[in-house]
PDB file of N, CA and C in Angstrom:
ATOM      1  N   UNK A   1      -2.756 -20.231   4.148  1.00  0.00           N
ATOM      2  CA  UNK A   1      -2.679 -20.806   5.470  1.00  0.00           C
ATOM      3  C   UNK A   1      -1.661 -20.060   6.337  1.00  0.00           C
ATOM      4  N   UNK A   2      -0.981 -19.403   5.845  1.00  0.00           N
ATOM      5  CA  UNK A   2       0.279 -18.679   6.626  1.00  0.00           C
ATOM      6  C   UNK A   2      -0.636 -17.835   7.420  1.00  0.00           C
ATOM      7  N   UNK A   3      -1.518 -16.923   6.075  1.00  0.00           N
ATOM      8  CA  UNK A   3      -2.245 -15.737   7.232  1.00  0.00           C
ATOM      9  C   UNK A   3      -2.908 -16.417   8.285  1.00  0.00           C
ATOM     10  N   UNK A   4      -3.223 -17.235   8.385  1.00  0.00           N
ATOM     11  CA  UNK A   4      -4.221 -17.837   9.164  1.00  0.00           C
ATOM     12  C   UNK A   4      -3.695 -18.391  10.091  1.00  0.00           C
ATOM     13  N   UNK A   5      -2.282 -19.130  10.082  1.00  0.00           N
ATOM     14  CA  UNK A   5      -1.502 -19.378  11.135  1.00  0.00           C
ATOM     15  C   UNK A   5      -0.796 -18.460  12.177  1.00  0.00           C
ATOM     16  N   UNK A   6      -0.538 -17.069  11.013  1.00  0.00           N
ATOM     17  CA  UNK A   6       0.194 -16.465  11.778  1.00  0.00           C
ATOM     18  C   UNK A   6      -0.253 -15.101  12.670  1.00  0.00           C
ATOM     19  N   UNK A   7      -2.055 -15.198  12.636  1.00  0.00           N
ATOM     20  CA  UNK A   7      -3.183 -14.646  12.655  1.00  0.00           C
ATOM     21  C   UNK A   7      -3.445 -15.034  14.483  1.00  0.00           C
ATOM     22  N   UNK A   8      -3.415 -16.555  13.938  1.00  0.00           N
ATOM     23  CA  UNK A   8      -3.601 -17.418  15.510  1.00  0.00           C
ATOM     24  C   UNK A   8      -2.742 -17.507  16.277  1.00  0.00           C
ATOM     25  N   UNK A   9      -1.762 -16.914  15.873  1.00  0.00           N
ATOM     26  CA  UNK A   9       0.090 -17.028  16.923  1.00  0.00           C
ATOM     27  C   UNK A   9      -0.054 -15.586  17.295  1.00  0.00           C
ATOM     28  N   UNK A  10      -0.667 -14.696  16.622  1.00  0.00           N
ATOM     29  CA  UNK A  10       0.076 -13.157  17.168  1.00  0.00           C
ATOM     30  C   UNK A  10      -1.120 -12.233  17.569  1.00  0.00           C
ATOM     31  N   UNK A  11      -2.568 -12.988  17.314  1.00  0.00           N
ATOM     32  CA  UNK A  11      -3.596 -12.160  17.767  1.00  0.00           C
ATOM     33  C   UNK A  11      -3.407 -12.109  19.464  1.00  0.00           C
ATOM     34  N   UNK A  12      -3.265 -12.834  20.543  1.00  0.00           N
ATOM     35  CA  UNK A  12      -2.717 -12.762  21.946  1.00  0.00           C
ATOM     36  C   UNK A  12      -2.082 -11.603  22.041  1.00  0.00           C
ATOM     37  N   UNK A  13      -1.350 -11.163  21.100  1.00  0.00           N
ATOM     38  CA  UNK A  13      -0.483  -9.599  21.101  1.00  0.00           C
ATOM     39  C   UNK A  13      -0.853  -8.754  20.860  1.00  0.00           C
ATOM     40  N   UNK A  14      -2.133  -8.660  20.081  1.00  0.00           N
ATOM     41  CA  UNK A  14      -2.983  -7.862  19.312  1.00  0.00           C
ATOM     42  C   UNK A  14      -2.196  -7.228  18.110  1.00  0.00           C
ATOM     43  N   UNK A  15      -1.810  -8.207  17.514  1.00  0.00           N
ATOM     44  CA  UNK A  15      -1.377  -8.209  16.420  1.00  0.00           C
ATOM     45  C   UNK A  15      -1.895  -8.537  15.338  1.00  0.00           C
ATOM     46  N   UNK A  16      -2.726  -7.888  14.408  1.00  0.00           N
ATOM     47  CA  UNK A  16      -3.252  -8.601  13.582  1.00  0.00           C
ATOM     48  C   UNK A  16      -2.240  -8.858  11.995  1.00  0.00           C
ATOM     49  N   UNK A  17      -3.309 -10.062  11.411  1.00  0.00           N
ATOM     50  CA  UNK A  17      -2.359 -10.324  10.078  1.00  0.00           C
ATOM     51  C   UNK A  17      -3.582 -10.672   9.018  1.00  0.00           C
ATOM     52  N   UNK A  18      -3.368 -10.202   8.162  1.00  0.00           N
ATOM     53  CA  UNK A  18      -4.259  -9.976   6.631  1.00  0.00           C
ATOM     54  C   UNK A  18      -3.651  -9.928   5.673  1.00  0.00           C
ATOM     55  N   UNK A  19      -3.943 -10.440   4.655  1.00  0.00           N
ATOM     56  CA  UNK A  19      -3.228 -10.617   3.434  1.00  0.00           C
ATOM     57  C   UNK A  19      -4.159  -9.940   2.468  1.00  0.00           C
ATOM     58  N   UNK A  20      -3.788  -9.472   1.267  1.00  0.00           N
ATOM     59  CA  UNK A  20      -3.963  -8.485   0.252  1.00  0.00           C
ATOM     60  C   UNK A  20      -3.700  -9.875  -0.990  1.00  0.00           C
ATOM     61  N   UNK A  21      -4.512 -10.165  -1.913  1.00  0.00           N
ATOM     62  CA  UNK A  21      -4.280 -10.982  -3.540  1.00  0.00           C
ATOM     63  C   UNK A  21      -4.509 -10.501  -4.064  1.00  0.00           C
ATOM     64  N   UNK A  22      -4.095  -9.332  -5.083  1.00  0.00           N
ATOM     65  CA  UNK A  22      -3.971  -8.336  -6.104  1.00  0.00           C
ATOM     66  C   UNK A  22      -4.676  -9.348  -7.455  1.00  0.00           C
ATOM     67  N   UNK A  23      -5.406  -8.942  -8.217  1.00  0.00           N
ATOM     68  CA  UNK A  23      -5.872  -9.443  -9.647  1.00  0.00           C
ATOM     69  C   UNK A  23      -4.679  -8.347 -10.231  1.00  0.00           C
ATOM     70  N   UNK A  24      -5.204  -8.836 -11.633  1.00  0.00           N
ATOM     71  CA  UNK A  24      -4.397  -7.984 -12.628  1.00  0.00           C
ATOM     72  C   UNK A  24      -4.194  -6.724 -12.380  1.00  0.00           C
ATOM     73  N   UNK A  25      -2.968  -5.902 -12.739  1.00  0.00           N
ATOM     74  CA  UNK A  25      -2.874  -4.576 -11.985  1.00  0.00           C
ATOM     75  C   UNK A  25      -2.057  -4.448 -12.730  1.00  0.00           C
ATOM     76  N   UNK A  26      -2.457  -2.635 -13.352  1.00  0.00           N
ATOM     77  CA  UNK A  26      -1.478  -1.837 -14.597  1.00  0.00           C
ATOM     78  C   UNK A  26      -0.545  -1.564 -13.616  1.00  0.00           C
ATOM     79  N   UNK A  27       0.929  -2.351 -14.082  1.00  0.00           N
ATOM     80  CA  UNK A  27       2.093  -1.545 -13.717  1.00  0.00           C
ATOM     81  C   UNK A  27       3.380  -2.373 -14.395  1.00  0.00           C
ATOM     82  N   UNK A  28       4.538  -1.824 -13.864  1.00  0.00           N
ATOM     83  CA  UNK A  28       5.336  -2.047 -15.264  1.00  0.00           C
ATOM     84  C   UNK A  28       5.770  -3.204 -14.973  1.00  0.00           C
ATOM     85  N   UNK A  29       5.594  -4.653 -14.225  1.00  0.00           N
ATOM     86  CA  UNK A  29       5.309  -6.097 -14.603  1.00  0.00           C
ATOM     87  C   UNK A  29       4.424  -6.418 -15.377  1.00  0.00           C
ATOM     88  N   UNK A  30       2.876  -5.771 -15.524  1.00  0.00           N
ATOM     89  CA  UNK A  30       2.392  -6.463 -16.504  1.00  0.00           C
ATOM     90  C   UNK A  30       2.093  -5.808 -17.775  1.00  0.00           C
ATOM     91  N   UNK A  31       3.390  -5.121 -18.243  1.00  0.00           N
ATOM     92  CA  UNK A  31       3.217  -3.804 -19.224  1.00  0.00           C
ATOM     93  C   UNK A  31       3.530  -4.962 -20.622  1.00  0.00           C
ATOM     94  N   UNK A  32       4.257  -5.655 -20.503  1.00  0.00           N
ATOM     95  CA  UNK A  32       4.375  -6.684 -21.565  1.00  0.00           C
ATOM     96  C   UNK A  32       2.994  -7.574 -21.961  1.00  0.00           C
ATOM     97  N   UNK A  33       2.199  -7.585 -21.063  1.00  0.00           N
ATOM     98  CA  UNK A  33       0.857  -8.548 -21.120  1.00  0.00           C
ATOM     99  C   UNK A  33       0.339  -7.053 -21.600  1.00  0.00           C
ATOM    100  N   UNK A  34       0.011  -5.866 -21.285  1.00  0.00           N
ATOM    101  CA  UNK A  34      -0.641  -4.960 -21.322  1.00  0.00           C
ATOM    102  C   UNK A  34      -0.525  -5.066 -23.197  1.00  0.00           C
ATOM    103  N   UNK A  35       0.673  -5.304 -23.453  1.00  0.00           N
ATOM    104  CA  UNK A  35       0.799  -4.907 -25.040  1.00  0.00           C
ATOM    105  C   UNK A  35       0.320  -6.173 -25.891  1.00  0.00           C
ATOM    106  N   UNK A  36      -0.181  -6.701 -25.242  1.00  0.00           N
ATOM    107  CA  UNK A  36      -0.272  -8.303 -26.047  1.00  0.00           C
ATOM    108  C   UNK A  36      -2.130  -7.837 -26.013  1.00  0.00           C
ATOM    109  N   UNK A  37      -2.695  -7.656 -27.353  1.00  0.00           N
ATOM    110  CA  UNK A  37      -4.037  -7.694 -27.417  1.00  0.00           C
ATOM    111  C   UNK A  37      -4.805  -8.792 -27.039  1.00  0.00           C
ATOM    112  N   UNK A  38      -4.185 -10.075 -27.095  1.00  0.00           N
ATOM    113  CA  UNK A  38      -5.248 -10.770 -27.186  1.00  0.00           C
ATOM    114  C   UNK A  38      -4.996 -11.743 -25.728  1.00  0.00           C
ATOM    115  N   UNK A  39      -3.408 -11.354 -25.259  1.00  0.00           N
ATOM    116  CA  UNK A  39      -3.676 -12.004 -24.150  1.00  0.00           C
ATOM    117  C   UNK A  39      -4.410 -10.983 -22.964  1.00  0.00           C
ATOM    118  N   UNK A  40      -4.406  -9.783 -23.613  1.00  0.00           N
ATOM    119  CA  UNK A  40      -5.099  -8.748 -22.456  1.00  0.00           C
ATOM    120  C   UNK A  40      -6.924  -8.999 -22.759  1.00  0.00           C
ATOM    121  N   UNK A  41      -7.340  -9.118 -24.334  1.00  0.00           N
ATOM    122  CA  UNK A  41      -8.659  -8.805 -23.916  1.00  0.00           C
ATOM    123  C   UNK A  41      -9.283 -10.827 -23.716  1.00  0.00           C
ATOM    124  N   UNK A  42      -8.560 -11.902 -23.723  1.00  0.00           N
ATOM    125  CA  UNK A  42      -8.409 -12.679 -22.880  1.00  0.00           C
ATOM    126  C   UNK A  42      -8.662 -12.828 -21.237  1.00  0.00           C
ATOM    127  N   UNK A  43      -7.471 -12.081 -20.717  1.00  0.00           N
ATOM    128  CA  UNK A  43      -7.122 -11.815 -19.356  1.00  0.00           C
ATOM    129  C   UNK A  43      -8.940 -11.568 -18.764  1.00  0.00           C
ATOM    130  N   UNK A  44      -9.313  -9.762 -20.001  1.00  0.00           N
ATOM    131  CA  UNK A  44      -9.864  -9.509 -19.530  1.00  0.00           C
ATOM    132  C   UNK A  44     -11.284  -9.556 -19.523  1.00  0.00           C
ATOM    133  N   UNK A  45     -11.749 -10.732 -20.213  1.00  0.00           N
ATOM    134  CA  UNK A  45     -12.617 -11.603 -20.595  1.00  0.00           C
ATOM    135  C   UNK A  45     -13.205 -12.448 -19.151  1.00  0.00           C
ATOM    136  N   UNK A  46     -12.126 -12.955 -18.728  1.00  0.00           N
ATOM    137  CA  UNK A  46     -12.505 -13.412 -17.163  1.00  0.00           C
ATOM    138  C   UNK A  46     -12.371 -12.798 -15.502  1.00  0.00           C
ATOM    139  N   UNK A  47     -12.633 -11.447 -16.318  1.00  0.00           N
ATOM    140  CA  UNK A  47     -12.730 -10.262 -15.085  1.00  0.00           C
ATOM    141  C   UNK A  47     -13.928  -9.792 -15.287  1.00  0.00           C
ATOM    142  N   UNK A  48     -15.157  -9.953 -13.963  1.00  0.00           N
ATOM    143  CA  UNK A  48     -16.517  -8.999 -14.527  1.00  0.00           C
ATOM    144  C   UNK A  48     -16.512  -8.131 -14.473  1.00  0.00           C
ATOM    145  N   UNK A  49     -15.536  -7.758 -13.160  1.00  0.00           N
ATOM    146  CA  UNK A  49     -15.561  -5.799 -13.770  1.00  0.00           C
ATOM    147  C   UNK A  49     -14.947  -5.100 -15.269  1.00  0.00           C
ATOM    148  N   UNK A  50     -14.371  -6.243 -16.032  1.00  0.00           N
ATOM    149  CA  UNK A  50     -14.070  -6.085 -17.470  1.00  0.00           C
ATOM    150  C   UNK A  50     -12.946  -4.927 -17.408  1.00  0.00           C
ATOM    151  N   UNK A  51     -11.718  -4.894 -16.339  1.00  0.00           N
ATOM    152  CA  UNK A  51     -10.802  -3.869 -16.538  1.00  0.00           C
ATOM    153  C   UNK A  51      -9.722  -4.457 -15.364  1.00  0.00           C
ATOM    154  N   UNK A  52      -8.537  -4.358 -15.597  1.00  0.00           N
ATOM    155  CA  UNK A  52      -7.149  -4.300 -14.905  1.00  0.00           C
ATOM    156  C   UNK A  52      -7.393  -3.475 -13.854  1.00  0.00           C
ATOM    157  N   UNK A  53      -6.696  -3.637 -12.564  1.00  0.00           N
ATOM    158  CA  UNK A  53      -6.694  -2.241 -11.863  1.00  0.00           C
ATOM    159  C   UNK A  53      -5.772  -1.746 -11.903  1.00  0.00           C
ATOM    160  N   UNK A  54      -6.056  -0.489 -11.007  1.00  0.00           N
ATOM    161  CA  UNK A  54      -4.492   0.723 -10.907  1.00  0.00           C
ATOM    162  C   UNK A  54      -4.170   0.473  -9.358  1.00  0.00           C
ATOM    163  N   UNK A  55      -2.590   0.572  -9.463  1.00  0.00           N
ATOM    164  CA  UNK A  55      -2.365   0.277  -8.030  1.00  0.00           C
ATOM    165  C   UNK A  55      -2.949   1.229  -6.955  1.00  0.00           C
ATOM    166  N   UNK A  56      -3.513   2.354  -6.879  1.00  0.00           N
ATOM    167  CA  UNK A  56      -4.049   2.983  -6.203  1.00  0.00           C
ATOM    168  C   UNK A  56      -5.431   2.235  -5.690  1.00  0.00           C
ATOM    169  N   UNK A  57      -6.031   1.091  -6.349  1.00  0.00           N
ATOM    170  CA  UNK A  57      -7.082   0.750  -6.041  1.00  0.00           C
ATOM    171  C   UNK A  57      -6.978  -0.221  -4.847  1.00  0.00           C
ATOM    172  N   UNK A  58      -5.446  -1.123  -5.298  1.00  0.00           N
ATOM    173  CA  UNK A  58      -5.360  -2.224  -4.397  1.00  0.00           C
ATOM    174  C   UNK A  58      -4.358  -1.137  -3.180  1.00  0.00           C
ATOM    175  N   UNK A  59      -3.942  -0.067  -3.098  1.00  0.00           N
ATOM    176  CA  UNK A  59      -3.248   0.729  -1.861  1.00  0.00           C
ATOM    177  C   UNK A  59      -4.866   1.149  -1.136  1.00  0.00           C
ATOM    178  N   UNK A  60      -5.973   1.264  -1.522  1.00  0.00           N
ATOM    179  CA  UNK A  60      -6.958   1.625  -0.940  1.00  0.00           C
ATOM    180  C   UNK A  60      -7.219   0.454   0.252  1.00  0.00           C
ATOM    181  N   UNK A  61      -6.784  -0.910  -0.021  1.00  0.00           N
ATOM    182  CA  UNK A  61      -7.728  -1.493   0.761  1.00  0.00           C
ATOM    183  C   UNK A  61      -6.299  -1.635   1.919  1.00  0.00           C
ATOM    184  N   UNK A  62      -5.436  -1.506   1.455  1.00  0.00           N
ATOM    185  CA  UNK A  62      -4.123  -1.782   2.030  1.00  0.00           C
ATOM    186  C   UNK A  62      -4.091  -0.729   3.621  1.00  0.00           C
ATOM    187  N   UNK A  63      -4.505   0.498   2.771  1.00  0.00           N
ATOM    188  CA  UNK A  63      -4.761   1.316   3.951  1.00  0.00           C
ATOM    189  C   UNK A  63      -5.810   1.408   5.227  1.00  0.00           C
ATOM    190  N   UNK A  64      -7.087   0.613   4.340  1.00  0.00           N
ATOM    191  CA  UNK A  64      -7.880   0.155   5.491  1.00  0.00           C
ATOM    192  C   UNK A  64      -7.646  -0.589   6.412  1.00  0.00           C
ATOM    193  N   UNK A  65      -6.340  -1.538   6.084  1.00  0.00           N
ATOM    194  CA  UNK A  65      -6.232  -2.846   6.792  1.00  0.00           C
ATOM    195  C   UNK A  65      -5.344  -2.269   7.611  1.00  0.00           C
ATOM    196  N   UNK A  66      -4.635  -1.129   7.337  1.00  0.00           N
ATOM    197  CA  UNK A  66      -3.863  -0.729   8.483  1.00  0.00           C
ATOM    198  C   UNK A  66      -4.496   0.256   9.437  1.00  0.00           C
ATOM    199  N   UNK A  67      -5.900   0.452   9.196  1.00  0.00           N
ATOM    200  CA  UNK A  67      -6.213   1.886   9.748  1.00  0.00           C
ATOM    201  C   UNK A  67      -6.967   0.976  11.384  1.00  0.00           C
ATOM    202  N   UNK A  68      -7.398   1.704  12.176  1.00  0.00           N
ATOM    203  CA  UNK A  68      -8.513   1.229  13.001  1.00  0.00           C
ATOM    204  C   UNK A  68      -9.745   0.922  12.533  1.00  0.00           C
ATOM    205  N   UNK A  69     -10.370   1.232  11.241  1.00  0.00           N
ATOM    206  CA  UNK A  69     -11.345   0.758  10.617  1.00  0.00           C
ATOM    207  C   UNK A  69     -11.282  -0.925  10.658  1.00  0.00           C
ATOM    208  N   UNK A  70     -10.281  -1.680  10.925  1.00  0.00           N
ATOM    209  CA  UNK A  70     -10.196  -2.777  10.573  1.00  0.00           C
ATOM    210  C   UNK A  70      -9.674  -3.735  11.995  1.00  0.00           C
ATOM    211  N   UNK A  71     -10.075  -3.182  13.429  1.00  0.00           N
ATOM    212  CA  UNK A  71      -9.381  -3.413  14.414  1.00  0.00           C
ATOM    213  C   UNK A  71     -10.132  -4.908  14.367  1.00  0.00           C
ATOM    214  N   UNK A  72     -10.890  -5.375  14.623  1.00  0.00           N
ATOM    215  CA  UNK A  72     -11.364  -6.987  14.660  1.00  0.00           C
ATOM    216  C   UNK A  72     -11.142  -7.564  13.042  1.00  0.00           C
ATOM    217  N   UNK A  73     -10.169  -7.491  12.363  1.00  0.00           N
ATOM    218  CA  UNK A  73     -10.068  -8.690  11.174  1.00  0.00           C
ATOM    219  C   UNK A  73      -8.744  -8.931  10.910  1.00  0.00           C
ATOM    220  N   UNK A  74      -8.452 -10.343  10.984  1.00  0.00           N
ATOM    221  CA  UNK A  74      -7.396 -11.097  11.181  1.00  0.00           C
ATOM    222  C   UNK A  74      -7.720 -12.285  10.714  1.00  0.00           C
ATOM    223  N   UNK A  75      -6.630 -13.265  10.349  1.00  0.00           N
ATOM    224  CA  UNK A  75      -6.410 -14.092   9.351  1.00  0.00           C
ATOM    225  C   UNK A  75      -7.091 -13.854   8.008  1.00  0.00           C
ATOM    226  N   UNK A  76      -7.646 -13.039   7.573  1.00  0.00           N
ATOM    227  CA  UNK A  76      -8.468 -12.424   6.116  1.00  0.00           C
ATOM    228  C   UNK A  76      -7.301 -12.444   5.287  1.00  0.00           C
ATOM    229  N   UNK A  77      -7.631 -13.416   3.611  1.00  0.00           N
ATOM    230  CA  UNK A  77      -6.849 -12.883   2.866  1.00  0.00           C
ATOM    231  C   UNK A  77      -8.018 -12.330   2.111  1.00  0.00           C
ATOM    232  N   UNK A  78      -7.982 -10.734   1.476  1.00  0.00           N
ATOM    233  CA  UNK A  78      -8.489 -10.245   0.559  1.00  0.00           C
ATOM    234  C   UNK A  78      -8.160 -10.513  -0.736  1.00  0.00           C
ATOM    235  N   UNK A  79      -9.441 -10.691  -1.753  1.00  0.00           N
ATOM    236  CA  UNK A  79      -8.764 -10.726  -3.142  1.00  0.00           C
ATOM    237  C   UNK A  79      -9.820  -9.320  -3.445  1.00  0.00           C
ATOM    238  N   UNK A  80      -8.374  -8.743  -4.193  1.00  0.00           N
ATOM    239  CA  UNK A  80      -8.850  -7.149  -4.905  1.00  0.00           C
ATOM    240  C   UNK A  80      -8.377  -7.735  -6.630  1.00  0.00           C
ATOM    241  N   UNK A  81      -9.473  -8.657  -7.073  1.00  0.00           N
ATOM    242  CA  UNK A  81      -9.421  -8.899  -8.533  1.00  0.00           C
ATOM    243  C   UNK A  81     -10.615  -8.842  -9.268  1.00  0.00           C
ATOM    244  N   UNK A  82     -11.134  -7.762  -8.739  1.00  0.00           N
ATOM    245  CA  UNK A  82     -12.413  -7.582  -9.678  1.00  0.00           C
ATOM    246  C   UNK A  82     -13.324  -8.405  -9.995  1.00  0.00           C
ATOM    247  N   UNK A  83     -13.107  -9.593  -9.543  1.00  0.00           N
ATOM    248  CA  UNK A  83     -14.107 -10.558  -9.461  1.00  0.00           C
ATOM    249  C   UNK A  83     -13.803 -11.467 -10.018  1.00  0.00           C
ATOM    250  N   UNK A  84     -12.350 -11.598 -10.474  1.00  0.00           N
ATOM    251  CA  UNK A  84     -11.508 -13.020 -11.450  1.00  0.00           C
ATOM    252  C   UNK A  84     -12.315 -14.054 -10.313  1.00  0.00           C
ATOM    253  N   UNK A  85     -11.872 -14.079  -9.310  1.00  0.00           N
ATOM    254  CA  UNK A  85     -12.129 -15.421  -8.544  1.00  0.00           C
ATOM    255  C   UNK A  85     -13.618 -16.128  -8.435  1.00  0.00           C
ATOM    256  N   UNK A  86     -14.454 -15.292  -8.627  1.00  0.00           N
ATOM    257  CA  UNK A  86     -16.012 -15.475  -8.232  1.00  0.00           C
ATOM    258  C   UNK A  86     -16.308 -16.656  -8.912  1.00  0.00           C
ATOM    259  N   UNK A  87     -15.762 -17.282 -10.447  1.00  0.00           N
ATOM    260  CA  UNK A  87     -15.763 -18.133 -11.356  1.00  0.00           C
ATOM    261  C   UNK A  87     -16.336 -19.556 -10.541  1.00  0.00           C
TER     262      UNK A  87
END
């Protein structure tokens, strides 16, 4: 609700606001889950793309949202989780 509030306060400025929800992502917070077999092939049991991402995947969309590719979208939160949420 923040993006969405703060979407409707600052678009008048042409300011837009979008939010990014990262799924699981190899990096060295989840390097301790990474080593745990069974909470990883768990984890990754309820991912259909059946894999963690790399942060380069979730900087991809990050960059769209800043580019002009993305001039009309505001209050959007994206989820880049491979499809955890679709459930």
């Amino acid at each position: 609700m923040l993006t969405k509030c703060l979407a409707s306060e600052w678009a008048e400025h042409n300011i837009r606001v979008n939010a990014i929800s990262p799924g699981y992502t190899k990096t060295s917070m989840t390097k301790s889950l990474l080593e745990e077999e069974e909470a990883t092939s768990d984890a990754i049991s309820l991912i259909p793309m059946g894999r963690f991402s790399v942060p380069s995947e979730i900087a991809g969309l990050a960059v769209l949202l800043a580019s002009n590719a993305s001039c009309y979208t505001t209050g959007t939160v994206f989820n880049a989780d491979g499809g955890y949420t679709i459930w």
